[in-house]
PDB file of N, CA and C in Angstrom:
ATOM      1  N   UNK A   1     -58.680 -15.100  45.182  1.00  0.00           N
ATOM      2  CA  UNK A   1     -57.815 -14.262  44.388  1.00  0.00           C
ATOM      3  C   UNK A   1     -58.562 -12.972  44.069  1.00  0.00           C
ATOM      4  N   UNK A   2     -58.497 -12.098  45.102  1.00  0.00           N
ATOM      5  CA  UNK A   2     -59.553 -11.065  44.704  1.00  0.00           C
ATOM      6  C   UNK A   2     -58.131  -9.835  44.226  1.00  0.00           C
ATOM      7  N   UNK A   3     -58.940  -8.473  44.093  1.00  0.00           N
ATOM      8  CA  UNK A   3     -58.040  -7.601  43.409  1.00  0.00           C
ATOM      9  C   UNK A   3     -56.959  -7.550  44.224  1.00  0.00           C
ATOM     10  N   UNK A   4     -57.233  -7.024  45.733  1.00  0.00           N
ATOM     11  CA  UNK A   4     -56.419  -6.559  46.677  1.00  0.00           C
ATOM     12  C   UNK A   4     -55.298  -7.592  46.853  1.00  0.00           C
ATOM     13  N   UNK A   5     -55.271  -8.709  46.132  1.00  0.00           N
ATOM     14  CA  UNK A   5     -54.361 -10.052  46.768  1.00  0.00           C
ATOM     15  C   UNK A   5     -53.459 -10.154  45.328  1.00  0.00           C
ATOM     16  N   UNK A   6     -54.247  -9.916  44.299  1.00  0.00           N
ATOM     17  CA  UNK A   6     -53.131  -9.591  43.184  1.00  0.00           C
ATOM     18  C   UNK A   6     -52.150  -7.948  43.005  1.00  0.00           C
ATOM     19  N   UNK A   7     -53.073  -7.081  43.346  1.00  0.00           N
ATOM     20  CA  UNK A   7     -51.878  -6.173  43.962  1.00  0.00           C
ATOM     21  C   UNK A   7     -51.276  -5.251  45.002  1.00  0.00           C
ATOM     22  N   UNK A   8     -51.376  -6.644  45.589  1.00  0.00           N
ATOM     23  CA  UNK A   8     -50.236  -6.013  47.595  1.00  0.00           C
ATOM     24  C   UNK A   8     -49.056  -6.465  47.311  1.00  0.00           C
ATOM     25  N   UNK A   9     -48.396  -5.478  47.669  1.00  0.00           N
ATOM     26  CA  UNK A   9     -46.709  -5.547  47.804  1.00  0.00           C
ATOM     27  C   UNK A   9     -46.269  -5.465  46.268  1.00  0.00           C
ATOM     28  N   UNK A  10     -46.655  -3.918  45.918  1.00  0.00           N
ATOM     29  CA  UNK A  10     -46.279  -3.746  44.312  1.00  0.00           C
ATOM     30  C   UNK A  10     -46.156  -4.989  43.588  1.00  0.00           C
ATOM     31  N   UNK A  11     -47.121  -6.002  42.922  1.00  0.00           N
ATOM     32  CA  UNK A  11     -46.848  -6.966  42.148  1.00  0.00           C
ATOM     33  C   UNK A  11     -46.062  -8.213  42.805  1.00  0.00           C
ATOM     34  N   UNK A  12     -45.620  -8.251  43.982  1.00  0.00           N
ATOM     35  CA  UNK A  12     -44.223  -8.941  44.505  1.00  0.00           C
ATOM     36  C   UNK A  12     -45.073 -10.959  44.732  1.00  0.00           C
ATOM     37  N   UNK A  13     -46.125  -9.977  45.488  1.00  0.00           N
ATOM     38  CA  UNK A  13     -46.848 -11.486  45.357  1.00  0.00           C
ATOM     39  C   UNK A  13     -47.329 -12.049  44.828  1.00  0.00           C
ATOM     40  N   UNK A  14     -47.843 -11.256  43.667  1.00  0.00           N
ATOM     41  CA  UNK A  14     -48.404 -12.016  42.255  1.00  0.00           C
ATOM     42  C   UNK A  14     -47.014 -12.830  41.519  1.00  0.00           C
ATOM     43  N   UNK A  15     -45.827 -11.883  41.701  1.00  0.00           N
ATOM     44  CA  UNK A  15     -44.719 -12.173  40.926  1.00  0.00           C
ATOM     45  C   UNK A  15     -44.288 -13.655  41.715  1.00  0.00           C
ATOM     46  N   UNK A  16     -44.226 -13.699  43.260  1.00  0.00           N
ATOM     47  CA  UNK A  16     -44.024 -14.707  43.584  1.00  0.00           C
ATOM     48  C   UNK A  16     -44.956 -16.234  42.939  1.00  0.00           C
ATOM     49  N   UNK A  17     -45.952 -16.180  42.720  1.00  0.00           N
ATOM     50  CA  UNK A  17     -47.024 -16.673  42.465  1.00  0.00           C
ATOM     51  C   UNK A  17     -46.982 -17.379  40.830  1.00  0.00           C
ATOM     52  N   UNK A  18     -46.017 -16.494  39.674  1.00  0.00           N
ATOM     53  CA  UNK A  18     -45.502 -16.950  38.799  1.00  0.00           C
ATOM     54  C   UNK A  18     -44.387 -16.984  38.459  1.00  0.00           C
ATOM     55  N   UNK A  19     -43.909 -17.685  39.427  1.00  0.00           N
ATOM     56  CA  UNK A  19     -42.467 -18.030  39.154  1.00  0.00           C
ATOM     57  C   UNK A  19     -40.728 -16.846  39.191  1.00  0.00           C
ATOM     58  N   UNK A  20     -41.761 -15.831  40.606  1.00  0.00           N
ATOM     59  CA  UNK A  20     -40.492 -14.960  40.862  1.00  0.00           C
ATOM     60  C   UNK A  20     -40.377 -13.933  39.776  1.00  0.00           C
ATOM     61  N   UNK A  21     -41.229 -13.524  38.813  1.00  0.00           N
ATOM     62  CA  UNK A  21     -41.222 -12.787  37.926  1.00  0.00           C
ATOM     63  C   UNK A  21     -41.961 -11.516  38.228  1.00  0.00           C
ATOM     64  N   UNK A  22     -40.691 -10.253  38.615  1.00  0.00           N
ATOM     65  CA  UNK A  22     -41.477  -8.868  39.254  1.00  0.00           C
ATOM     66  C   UNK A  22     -42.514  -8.446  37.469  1.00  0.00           C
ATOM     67  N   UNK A  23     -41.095  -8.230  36.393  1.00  0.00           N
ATOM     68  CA  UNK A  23     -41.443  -7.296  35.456  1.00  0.00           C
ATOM     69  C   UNK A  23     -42.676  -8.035  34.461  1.00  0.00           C
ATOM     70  N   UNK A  24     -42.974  -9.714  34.507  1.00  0.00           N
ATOM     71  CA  UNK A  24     -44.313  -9.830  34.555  1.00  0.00           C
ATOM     72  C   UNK A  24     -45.187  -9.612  35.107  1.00  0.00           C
ATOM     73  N   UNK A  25     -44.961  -9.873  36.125  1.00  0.00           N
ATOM     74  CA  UNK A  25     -46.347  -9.365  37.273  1.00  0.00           C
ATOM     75  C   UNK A  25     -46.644  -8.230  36.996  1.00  0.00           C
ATOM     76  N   UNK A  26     -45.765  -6.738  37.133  1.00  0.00           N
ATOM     77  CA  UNK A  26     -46.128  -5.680  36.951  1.00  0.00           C
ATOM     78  C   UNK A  26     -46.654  -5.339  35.649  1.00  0.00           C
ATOM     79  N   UNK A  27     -46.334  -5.785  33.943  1.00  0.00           N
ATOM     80  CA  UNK A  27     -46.924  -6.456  33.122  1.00  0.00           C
ATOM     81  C   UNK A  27     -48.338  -6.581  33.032  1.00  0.00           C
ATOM     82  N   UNK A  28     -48.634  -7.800  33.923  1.00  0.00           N
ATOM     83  CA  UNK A  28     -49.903  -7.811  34.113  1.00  0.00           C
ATOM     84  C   UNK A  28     -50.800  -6.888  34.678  1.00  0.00           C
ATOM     85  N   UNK A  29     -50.310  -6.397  35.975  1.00  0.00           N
ATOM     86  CA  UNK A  29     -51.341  -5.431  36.431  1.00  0.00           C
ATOM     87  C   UNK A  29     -51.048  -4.466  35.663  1.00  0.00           C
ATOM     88  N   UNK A  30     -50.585  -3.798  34.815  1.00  0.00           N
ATOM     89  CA  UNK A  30     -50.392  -2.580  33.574  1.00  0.00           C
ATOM     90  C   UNK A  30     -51.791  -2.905  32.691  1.00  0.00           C
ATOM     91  N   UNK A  31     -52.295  -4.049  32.766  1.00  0.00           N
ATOM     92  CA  UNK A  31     -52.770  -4.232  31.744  1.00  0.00           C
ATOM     93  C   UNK A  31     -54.382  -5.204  31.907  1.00  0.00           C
ATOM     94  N   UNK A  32     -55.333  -5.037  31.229  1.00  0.00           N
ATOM     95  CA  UNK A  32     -56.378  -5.550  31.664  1.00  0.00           C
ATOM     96  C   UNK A  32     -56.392  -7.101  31.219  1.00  0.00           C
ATOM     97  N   UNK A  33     -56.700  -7.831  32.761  1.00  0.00           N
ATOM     98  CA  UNK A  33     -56.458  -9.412  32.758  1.00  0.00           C
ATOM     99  C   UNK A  33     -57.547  -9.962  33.385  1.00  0.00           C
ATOM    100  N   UNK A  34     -57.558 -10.843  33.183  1.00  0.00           N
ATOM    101  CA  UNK A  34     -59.154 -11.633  33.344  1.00  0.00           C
ATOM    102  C   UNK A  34     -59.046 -12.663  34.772  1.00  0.00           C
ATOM    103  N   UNK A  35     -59.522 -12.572  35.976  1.00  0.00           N
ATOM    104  CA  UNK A  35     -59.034 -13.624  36.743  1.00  0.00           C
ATOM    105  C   UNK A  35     -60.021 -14.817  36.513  1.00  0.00           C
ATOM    106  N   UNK A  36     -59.379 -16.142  36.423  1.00  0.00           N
ATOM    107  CA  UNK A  36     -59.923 -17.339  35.664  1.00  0.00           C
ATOM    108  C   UNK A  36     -58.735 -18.698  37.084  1.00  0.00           C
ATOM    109  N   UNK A  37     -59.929 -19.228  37.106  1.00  0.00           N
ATOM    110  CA  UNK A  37     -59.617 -20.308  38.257  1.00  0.00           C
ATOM    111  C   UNK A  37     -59.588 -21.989  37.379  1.00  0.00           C
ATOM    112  N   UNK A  38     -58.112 -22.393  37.581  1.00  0.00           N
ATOM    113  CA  UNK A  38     -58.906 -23.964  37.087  1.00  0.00           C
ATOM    114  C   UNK A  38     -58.698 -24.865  37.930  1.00  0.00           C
ATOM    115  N   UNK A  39     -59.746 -25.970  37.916  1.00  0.00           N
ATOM    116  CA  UNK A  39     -60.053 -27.159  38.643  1.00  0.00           C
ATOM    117  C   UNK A  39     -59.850 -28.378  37.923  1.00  0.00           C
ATOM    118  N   UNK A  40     -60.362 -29.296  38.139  1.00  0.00           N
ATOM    119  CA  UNK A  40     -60.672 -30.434  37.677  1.00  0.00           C
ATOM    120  C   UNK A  40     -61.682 -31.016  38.146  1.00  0.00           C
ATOM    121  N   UNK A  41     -62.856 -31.353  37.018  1.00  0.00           N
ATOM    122  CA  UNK A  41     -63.792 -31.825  37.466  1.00  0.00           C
ATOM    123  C   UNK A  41     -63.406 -33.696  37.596  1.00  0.00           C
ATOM    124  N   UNK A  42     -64.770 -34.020  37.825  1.00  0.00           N
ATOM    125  CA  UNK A  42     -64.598 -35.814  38.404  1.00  0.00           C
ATOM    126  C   UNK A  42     -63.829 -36.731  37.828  1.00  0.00           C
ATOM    127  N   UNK A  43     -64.377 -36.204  36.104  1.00  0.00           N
ATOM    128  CA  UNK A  43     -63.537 -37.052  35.237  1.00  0.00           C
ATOM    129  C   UNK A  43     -62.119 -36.524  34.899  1.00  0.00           C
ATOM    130  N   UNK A  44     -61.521 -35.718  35.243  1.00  0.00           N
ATOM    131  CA  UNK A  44     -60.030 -35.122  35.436  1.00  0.00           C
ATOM    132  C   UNK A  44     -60.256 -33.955  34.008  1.00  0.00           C
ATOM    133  N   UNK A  45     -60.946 -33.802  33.323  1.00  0.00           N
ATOM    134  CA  UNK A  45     -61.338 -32.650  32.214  1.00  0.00           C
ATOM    135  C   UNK A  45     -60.780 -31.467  33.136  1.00  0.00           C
ATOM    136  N   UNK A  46     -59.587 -30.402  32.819  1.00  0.00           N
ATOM    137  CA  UNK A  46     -59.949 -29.128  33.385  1.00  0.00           C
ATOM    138  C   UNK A  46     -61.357 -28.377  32.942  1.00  0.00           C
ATOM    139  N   UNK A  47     -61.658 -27.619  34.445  1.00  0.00           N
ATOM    140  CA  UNK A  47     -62.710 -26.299  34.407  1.00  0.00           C
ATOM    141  C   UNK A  47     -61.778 -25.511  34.708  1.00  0.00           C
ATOM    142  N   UNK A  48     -62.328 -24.307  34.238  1.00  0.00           N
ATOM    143  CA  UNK A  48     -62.234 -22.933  34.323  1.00  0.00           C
ATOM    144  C   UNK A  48     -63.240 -22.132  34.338  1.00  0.00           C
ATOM    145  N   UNK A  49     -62.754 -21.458  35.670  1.00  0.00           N
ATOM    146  CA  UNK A  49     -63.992 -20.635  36.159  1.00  0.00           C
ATOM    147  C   UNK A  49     -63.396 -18.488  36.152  1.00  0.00           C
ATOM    148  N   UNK A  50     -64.615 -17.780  36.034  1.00  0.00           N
ATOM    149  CA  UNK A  50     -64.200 -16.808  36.264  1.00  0.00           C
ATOM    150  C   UNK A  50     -63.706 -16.315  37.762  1.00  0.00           C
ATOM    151  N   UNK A  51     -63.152 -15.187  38.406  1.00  0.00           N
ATOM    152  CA  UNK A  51     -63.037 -15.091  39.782  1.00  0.00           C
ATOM    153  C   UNK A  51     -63.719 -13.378  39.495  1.00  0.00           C
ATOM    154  N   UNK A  52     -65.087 -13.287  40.044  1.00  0.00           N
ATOM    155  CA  UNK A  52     -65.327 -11.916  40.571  1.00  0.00           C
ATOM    156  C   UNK A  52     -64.664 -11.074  41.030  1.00  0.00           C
ATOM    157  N   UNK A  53     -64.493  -9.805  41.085  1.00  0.00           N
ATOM    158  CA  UNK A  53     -64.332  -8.393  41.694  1.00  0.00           C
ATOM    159  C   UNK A  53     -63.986  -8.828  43.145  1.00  0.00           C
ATOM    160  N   UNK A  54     -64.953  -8.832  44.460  1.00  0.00           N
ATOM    161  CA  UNK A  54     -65.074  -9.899  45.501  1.00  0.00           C
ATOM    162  C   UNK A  54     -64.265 -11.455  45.647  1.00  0.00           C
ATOM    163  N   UNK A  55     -63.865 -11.963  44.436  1.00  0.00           N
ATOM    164  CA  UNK A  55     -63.166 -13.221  44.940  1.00  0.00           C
ATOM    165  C   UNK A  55     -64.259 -14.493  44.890  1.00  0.00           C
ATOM    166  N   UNK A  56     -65.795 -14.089  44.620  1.00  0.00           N
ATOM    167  CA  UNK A  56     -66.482 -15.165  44.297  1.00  0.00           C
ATOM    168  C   UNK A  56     -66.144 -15.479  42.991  1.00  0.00           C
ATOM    169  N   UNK A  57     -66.715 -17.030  42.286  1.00  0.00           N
ATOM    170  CA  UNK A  57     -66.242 -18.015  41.496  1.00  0.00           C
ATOM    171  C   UNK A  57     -67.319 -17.730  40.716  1.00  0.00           C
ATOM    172  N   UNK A  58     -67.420 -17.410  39.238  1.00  0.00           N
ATOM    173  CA  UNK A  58     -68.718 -17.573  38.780  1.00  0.00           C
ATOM    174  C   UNK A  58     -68.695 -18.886  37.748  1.00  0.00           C
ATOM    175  N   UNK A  59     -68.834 -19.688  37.544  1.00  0.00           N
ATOM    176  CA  UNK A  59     -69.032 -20.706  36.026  1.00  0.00           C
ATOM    177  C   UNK A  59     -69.163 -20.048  34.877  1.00  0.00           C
ATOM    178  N   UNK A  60     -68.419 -20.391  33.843  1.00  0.00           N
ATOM    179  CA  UNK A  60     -68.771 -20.027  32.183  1.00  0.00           C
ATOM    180  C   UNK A  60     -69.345 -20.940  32.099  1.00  0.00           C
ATOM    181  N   UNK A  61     -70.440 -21.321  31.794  1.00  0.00           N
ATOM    182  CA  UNK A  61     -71.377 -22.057  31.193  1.00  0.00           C
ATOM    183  C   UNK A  61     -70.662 -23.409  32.031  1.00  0.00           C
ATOM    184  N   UNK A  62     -70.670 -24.875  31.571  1.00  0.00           N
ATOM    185  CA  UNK A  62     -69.976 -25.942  32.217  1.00  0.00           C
ATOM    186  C   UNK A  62     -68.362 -26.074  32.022  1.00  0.00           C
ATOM    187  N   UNK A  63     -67.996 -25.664  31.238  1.00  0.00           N
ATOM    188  CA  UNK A  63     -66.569 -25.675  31.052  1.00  0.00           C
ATOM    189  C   UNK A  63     -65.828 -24.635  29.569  1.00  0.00           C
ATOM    190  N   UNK A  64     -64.775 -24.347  30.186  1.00  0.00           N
ATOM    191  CA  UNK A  64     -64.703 -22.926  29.571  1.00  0.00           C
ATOM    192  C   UNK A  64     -62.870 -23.498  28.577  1.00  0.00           C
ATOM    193  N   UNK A  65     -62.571 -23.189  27.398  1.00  0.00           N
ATOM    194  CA  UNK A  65     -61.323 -23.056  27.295  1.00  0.00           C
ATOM    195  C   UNK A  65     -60.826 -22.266  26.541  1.00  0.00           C
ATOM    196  N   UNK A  66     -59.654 -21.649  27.562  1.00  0.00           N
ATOM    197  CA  UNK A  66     -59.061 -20.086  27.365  1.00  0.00           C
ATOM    198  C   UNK A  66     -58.597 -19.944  25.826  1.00  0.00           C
TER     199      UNK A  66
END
């Protein structure tokens, strides 16, 4: 999920991405947003991770909640 993938195709694919919503999507990119990845670790606990500039994953410490 790097920048270029949240905004190609004016917002359309981010909007696809939450539920078909252009005037959120555009919303969001108006506005400074944090990209944050979640998983599940072994024991089913969500993680949340940051997503770099680049699209690499960095860890908040072991587990992060928003």
């Amino acid at each position: 999920m790097i920048e270029d993938w949240i905004k190609r195709n004016n917002g359309q694919i981010l909007a696809n991405a939450i539920g078909n919503d252009i005037n959120l999507a555009r919303q969001i990119l108006s506005t400074d947003y944090v990209r944050v990845v979640a998983t599940h670790g072994p024991n089913g606990q969500v993680i949340y991770r940051l997503v770099g500039v680049v699209g690499e994953v960095a860890t908040i410490g072991n587990i992060w909640t928003p």
